[in-house]
Protein backbone atom coordinates (compact mmCIF):
# COMPACT_ATOMS: atom_id res chain seq x y z
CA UNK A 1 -2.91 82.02 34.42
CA UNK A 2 -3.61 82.69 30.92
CA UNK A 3 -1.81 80.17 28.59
CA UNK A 4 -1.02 80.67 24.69
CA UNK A 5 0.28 77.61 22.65
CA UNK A 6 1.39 78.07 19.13
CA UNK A 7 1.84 75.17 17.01
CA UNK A 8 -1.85 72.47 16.58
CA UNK A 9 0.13 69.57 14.48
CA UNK A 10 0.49 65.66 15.30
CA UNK A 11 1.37 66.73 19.06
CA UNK A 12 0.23 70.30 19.97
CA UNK A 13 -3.38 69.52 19.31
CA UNK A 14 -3.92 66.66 21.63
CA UNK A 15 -1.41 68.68 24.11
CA UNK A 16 -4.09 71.57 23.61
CA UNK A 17 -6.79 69.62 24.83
CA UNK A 18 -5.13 68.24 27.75
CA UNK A 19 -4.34 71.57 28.55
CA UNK A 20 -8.49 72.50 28.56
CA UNK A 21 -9.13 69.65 30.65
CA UNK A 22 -7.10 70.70 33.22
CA UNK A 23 -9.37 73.71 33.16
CA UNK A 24 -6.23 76.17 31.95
CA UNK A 25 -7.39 79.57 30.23
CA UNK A 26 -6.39 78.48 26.66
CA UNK A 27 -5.80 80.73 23.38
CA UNK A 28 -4.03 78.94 20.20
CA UNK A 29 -2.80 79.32 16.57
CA UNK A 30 -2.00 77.24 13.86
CA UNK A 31 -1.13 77.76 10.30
CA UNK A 32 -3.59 74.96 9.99
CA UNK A 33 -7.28 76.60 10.87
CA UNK A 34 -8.95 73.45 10.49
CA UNK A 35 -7.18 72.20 13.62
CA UNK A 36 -8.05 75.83 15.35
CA UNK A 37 -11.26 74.94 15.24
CA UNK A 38 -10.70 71.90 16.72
CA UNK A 39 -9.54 73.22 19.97
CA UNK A 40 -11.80 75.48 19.86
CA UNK A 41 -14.48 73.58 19.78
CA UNK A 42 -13.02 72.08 22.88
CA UNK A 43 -13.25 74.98 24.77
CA UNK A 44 -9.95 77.00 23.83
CA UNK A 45 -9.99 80.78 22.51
CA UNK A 46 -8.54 81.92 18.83
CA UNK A 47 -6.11 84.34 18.26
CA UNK A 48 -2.95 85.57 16.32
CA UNK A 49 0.30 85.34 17.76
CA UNK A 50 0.63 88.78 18.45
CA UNK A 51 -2.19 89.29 20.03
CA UNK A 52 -1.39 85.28 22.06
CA UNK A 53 2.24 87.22 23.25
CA UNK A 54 0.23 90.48 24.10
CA UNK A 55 -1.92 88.51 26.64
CA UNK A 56 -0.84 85.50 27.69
CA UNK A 57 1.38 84.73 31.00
CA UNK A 58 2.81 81.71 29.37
CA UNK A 59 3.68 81.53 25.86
CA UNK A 60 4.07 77.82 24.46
CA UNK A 61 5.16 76.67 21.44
CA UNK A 62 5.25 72.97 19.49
CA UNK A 63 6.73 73.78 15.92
CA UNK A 64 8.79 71.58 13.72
CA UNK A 65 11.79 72.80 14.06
CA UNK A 66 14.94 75.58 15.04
CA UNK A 67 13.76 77.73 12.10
CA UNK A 68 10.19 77.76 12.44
CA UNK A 69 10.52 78.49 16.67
CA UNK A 70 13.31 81.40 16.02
CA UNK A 71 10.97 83.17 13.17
CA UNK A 72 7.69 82.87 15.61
CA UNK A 73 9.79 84.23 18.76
CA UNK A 74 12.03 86.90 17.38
CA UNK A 75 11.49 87.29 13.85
CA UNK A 76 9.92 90.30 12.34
CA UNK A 77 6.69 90.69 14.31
CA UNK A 78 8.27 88.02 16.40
CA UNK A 79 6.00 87.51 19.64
CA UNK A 80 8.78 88.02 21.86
CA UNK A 81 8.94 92.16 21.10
CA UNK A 82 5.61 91.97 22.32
CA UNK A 83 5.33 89.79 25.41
CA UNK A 84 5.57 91.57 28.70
CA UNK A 85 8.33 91.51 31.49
CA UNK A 86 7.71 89.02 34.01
CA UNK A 87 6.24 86.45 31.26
CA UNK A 88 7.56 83.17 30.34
CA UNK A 89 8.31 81.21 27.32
CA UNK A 90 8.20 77.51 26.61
CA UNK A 91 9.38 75.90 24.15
CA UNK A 92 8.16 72.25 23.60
CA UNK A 93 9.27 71.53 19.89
CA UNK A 94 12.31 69.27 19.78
CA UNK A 95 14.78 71.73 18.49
CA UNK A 96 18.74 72.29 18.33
CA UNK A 97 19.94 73.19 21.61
CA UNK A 98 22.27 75.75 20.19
CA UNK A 99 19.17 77.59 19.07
CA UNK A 100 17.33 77.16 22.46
CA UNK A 101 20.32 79.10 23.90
CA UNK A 102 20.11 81.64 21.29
CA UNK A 103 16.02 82.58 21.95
CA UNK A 104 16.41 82.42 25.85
CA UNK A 105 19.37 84.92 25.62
CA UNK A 106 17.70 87.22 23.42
CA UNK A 107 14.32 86.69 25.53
CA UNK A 108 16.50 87.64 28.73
CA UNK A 109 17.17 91.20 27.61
CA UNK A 110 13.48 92.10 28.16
CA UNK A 111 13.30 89.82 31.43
CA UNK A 112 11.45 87.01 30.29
CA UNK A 113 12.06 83.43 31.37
CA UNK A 114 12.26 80.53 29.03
CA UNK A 115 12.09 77.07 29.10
CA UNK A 116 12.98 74.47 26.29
CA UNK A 117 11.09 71.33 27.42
CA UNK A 118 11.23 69.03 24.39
CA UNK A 119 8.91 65.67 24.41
CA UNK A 120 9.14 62.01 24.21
CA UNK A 121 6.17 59.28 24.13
CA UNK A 122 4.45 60.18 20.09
CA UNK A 123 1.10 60.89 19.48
CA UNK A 124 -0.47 58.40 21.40
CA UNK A 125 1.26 59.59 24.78
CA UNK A 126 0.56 63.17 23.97
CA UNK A 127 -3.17 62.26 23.51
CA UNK A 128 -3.33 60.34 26.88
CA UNK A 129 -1.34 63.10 28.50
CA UNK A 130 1.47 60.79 29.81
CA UNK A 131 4.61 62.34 27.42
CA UNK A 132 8.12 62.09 28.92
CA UNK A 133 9.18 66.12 29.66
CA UNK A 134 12.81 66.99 29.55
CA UNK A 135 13.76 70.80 30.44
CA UNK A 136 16.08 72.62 30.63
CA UNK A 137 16.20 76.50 32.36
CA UNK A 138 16.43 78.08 35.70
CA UNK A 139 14.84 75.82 38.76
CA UNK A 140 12.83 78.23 39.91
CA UNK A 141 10.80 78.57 36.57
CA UNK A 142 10.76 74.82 36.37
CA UNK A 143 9.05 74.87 40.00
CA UNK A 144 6.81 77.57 38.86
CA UNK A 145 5.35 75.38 35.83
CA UNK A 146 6.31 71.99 36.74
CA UNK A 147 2.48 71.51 37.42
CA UNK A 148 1.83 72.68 34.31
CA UNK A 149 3.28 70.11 32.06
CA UNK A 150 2.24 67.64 34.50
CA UNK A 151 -1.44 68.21 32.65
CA UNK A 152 0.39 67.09 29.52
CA UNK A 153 3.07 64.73 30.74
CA UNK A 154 3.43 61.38 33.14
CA UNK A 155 7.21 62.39 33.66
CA UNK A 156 8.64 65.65 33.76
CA UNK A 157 12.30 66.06 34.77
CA UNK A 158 14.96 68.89 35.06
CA UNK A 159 17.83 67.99 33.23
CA UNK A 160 19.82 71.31 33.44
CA UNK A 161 19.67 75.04 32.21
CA UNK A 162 18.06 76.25 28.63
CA UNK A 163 19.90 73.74 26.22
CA UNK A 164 19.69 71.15 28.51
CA UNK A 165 16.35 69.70 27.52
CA UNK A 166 16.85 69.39 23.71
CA UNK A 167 20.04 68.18 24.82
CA UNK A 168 18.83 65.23 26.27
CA UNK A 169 16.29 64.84 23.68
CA UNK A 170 18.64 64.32 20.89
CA UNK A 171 20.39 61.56 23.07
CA UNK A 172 16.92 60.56 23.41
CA UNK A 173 16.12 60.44 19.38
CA UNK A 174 19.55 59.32 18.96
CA UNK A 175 18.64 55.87 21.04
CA UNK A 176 15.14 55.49 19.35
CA UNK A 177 16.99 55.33 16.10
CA UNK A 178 19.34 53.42 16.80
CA UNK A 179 17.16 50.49 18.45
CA UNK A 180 14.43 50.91 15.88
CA UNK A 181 17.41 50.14 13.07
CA UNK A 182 18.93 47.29 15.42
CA UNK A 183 15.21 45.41 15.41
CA UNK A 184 14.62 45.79 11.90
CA UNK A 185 17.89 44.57 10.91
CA UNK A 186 17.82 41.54 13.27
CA UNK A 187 14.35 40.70 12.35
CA UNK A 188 15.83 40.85 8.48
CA UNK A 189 18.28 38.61 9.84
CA UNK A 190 15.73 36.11 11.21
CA UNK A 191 13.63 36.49 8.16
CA UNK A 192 16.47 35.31 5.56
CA UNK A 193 17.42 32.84 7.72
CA UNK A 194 14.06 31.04 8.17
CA UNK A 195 13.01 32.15 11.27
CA UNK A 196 9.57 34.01 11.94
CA UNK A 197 10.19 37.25 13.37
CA UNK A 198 7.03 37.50 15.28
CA UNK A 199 8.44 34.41 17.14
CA UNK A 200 11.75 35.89 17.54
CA UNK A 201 10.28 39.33 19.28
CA UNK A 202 7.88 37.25 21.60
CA UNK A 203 11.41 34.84 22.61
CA UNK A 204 13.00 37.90 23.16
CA UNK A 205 11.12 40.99 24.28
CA UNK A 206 11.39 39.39 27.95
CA UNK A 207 15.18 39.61 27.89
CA UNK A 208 17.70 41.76 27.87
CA UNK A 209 17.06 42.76 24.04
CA UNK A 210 13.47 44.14 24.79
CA UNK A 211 12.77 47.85 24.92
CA UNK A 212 9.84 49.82 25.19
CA UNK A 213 11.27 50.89 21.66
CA UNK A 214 10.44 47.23 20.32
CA UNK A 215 7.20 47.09 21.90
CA UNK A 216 6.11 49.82 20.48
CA UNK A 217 7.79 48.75 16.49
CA UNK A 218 8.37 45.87 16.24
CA UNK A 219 4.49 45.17 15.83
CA UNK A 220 4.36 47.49 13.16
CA UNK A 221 7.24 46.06 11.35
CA UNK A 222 5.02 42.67 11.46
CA UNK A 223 2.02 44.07 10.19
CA UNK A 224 3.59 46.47 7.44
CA UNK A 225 1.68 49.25 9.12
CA UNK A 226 3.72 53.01 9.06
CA UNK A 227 1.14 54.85 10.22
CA UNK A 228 2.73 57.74 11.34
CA UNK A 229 2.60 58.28 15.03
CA UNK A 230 6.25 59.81 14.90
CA UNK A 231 7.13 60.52 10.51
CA UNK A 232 10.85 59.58 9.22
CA UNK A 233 11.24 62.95 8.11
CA UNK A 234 11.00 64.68 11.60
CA UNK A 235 13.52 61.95 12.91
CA UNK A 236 15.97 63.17 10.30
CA UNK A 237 15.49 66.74 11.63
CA UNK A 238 16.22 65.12 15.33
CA UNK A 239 19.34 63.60 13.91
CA UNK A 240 20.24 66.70 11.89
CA UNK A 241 20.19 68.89 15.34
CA UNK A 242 21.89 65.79 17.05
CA UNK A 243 25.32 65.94 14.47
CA UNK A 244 25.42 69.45 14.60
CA UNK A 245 25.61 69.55 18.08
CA UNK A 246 27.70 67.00 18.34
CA UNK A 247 30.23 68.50 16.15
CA UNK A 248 29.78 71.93 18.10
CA UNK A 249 30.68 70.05 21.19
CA UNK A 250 33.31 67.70 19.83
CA UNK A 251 31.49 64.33 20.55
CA UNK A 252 31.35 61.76 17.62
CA UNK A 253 28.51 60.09 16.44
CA UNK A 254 29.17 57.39 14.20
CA UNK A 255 26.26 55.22 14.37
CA UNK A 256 24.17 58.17 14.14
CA UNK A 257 25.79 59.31 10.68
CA UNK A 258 25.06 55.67 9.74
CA UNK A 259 21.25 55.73 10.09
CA UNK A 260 20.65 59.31 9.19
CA UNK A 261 22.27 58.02 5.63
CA UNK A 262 19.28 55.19 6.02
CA UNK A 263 16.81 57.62 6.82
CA UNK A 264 17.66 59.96 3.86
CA UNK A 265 17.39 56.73 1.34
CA UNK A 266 13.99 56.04 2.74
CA UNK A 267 13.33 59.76 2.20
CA UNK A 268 14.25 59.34 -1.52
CA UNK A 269 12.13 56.19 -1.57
CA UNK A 270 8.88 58.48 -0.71
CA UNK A 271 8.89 57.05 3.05
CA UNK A 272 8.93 60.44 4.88
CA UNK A 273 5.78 60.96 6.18
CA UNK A 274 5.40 56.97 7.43
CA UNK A 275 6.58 56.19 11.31
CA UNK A 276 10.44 56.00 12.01
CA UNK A 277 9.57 52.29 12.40
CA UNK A 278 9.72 52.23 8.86
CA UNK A 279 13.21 52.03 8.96
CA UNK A 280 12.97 48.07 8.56
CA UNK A 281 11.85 48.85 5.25
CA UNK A 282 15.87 49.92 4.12
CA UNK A 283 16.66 46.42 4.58
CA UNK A 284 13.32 45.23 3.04
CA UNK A 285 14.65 47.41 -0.13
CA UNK A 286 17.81 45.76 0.01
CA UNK A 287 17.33 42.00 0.21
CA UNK A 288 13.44 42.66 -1.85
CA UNK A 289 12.00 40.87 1.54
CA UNK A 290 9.35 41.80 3.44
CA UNK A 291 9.82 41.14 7.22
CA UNK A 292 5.95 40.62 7.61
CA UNK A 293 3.90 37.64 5.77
């Protein structure tokens, strides 16, 4: 099975190279050639897209965002007028499910199967190969290449048909952001009040407050590092897809709204590219306290 993945960033290129250890036939392109050679060095094969939806059984893709994934698949000299019948897409960039639907119905008129199997886990899962998988699409074709993302992922689940998986990833993003905000203002909290936050997560990380969310931030909170392993900037895209689908459906999302408007004042603050966990630094700009020493 001959495997194509578009998209070498923060998450395709360690995804790539779980891929070659699994000893899959792998061809790839990036915008970014520096990271092409990369996985090629690794043992992975070069090519455009065209010539990636020309050959390839499987045609993956890890791209920012609905734009970028609806240009490479059917824009002009999109790869799917050029992938054979029989073929099958996946999609695993975290993207609006609205425009999951769109590609798979368009991709259905020349009988190829699609996937949208979003991720969860950052760059440190996707380099150990243990991301969370959520997909949506017909259960045979999740059968078929359920093995597959088992290379890249320690959990891969069928939540539904195409949609379904960015679906559940925005509820996914939607939770992240909300806990990440909920430490960061309750360490603030602790911090005015006289209390040291690093004592406050270890009382508390046992109980019914801790989250693998907190594990993972709160330490980076402590320490001031922002390092991006997942940037503010993509997390406003998440919530972006996550209101607009909400309002297509009719669900409100209040709290959401609340930290997007957070997230876009960290934005203006030059804060994009650090980790989401740098959300702690709103309230840091609004009291002029740092939560670490």
């Amino acid at each position: 099975m001959k495997i194509g993945l578009i998209g070498l960033g923060i998450m395709g290129k360690p995804m790539a190279k779980n891929l070659l250890k699994a000893g899959y036939d792998l061809t790839v392109n990036d915008l970014n050639q520096a990271a092409v050679e990369e996985v090629v060095q690794a043992g992975a094969r070069a090519a455009s897209n065209e010539e990636i939806g020309k050959t390839c059984d499987v045609v993956m893709t890890m791209l920012p965002n609905s734009p970028h994934v609806k240009s490479v698949m059917l824009g002009e000299n999109g790869v799917g007028q050029v992938m054979r019948e029989g073929t099958t897409f996946i999609d695993t960039s975290s993207i609006s499910p609205i425009a999951s639907k769109e590609i798979a119905a368009e991709l259905a008129k020349r009988n190829i199967a699609m996937l949208d199997a979003p991720v969860s886990g950052g760059e440190p899962k996707a380099i150990d190969g243990t991301l969370s998988f959520m997909v949506g699409g017909k259960q045979e074709v999740f059968d078929k290449y359920k093995p597959l993302l088992e290379t890249m992922g320690a959990s891969v689940v069928h939540c539904g048909d195409v949609g379904a998986g960015n679906t559940t990833k925005l509820a996914n993003q939607v939770i992240v952001a909300l806990n990440i905000a909920a430490v960061g203002e309750a360490f603030m909290l602790a911090k005015k009040a006289g209390v040291d936050p690093e004592l406050v997560f270890d009382a508390i990380k046992g109980g019914l407050a801790g989250s693998t969310v907190m594990n993972a931030k709160a330490p980076m909170m402590l320490e001031g590092n922002y390092k991006p392993g997942f940037k503010i900037d993509l997390h406003i895209k998440d919530l972006n897809n996550a209101l607009e689908a909400g309002h297509a459906v009719g669900s409100p999302l209040p709290l959401t709204a609340a930290v997007m408007e957070m997230l876009y004042t960290l934005r203006t603050e030059g804060c994009g590219q650090e980790d989401h966990s740098a959300i702690s630094k709103y309230y840091e700009l609004l009291t002029k306290t740092r939560i670490g020493d």
